[in-house]
Protein backbone atom coordinates (compact mmCIF):
# COMPACT_ATOMS: atom_id res chain seq x y z
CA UNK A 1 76.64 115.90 44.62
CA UNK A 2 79.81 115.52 46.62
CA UNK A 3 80.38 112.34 49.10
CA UNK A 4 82.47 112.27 51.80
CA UNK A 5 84.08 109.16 53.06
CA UNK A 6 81.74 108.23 55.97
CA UNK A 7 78.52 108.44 53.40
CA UNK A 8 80.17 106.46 50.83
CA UNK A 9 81.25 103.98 53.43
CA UNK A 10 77.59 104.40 54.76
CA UNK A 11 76.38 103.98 51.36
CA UNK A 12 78.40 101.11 50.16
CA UNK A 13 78.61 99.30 53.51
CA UNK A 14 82.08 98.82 52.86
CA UNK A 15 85.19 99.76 55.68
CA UNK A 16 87.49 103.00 54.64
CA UNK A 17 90.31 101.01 54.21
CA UNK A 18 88.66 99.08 51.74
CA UNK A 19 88.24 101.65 49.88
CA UNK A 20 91.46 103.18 50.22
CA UNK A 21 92.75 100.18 48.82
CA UNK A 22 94.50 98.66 51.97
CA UNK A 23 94.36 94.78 52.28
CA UNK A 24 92.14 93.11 55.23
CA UNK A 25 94.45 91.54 57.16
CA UNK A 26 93.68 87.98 57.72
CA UNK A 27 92.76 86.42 61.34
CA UNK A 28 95.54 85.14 62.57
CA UNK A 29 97.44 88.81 62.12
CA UNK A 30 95.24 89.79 64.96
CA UNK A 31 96.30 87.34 67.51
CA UNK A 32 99.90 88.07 66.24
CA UNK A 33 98.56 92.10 66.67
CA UNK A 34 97.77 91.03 70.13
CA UNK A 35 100.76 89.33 71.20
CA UNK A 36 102.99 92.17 70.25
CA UNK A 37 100.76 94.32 72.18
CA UNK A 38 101.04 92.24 74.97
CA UNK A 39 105.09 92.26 74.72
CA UNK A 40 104.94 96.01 74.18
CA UNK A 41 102.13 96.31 77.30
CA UNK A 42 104.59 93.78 79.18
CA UNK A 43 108.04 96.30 78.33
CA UNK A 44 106.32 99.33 79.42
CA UNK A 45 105.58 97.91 82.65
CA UNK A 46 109.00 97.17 83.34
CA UNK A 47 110.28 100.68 82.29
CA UNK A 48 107.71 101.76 84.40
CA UNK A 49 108.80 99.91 87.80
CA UNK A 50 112.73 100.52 86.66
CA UNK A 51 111.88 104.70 86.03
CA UNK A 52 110.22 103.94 89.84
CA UNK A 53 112.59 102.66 91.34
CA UNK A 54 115.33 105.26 90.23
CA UNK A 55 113.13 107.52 91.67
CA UNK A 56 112.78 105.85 95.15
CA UNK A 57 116.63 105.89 95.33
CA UNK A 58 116.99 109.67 94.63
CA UNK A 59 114.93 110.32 97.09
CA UNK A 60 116.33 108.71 99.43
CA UNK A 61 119.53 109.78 98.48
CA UNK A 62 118.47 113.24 99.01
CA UNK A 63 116.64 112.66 102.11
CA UNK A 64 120.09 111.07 103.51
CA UNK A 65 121.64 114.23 102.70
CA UNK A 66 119.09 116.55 104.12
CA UNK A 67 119.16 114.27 107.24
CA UNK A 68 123.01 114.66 107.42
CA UNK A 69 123.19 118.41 107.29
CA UNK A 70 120.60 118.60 109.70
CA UNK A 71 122.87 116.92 112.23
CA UNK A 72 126.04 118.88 110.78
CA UNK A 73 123.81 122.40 111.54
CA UNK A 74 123.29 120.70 115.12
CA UNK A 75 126.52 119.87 116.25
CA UNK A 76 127.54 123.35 114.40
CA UNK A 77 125.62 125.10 116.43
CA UNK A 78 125.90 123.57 119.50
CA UNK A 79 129.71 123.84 119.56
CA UNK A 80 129.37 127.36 118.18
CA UNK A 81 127.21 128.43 121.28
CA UNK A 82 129.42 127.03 123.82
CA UNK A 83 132.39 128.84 122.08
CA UNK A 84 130.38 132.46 122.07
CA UNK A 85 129.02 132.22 125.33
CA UNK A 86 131.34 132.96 128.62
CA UNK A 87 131.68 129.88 130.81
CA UNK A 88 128.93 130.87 134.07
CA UNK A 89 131.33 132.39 137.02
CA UNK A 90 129.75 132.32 140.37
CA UNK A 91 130.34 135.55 141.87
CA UNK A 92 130.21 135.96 145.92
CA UNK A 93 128.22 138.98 147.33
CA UNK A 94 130.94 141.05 149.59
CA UNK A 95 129.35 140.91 152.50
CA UNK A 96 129.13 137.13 152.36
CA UNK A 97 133.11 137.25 152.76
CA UNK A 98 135.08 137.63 156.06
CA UNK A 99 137.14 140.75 156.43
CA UNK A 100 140.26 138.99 156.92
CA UNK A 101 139.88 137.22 153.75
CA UNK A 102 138.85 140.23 151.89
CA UNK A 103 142.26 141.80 153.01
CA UNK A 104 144.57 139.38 152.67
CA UNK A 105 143.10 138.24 148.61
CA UNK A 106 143.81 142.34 147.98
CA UNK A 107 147.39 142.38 149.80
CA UNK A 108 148.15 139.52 147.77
């Protein structure tokens, strides 16, 4: 009859790594476990707000730039339009104009 690991352990009511070989570690390792945890847990959450942070500025960064061609596209535009289209000229029906000025604007 074969026996795995978990039935022997089962059977023997003794922990895998016991078996294995592997010393228990003694109490106070685990409060030393779980200040290092706490240091890791602690550097983490700094990498964390400092890999936020970077982010925040990009963003911002490209939000600045979107914002500025937006105005460049704007003031493009708007000078572009008054450029292409004629200035407005008011033109005067001919009958609204007295003969004698209708004769002497063509004789000069």
């Amino acid at each position: 009859m074969i026996l795995s690991s978990r039935t022997l352990t089962a059977v023997l009511e003794v922990p895998v790594s016991q078996l294995l070989g592997a010393p228990l570690p003694p109490e106070s390792s685990t409060d030393q476990v779980a200040e290092q945890l706490a240091r890791i847990n602690e550097q983490l959450a700094q990498k964390n707000r400092r890999a936020r942070r970077i982010w925040q500025v990009v963003v911002g960064i490209l939000l600045a730039f979107v914002l500025l061609w937006g105005i460049l596209c704007l003031l493009s535009y708007h000078s572009y339009t008054q450029y292409v289209s004629p200035p407005k000229i008011q033109v005067e029906p001919l009958s609204s104009i007295p003969v004698e000025r209708r004769c002497s604007d063509a004789v000069a």
